[in-house]
Protein backbone atom coordinates (compact mmCIF):
# COMPACT_ATOMS: atom_id res chain seq x y z
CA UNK A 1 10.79 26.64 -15.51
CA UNK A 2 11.91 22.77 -15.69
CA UNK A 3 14.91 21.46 -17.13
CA UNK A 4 15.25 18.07 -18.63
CA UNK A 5 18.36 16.54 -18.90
CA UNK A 6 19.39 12.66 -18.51
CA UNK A 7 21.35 12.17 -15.63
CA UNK A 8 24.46 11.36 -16.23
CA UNK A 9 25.99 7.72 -16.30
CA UNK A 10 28.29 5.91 -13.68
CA UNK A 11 30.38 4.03 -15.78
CA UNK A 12 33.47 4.59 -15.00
CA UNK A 13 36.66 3.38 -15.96
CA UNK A 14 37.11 -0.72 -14.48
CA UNK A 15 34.29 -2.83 -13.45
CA UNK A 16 31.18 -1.33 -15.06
CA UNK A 17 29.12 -4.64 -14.27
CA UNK A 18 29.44 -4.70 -10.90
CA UNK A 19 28.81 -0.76 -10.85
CA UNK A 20 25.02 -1.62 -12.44
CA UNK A 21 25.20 -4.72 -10.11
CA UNK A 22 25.80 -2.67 -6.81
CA UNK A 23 23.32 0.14 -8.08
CA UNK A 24 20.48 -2.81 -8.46
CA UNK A 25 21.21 -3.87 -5.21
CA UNK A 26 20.98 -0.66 -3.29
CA UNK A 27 17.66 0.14 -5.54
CA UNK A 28 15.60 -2.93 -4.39
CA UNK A 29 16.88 -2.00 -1.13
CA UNK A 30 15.61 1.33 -1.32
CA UNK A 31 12.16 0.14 -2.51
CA UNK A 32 12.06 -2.48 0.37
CA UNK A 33 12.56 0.60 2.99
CA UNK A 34 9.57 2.28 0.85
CA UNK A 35 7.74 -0.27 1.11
CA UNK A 36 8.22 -0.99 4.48
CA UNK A 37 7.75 2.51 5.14
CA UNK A 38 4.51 3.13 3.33
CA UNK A 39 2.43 -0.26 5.20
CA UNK A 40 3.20 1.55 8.60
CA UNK A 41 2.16 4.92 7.75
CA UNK A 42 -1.00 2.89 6.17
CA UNK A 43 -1.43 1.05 9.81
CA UNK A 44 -0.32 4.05 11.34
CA UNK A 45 -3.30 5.83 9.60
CA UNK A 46 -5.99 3.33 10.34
CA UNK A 47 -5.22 2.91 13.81
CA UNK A 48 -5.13 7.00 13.94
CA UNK A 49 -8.86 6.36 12.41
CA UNK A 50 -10.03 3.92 14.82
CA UNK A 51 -9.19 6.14 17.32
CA UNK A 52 -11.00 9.08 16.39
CA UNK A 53 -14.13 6.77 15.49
CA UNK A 54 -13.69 5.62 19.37
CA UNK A 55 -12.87 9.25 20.67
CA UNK A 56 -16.46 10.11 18.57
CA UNK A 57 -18.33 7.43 20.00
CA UNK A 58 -17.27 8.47 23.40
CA UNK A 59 -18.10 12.02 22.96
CA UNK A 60 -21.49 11.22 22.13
CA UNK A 61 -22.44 8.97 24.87
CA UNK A 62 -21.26 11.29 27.39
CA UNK A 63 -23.25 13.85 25.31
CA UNK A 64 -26.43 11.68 25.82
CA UNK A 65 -26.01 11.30 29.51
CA UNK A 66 -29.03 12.64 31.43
């Protein structure tokens, strides 16, 4: 079972602007780590690929040995 509900706001008494400021900031942070995060898992992943393709290759020319 799922609940919706808005989460709820953090505007509190003061400086509400630099609240929403602050929060921006630390968001496009966030997304930069993402980011960051998600291009070495993708090189992470190919070079994982290119070593299986090499392991492979390898395999099968030791295979074909006479």
């Amino acid at each position: 079972m799922f609940w919706r509900a808005a989460l709820p706001s953090f505007h509190g008494p003061g400086l509400p602007g630099k609240v929403d400021e602050s929060m921006e900031r630390e968001l496009l942070d966030l997304r930069a780590q993402v980011s960051k995060q998600e291009k070495l898992l993708q090189s992470t992943a190919e070079r994982l690929k290119t070593a299986k393709q090499q392991k492979e290759n390898m395999e099968q020319f030791i295979v074909s040995q006479p």
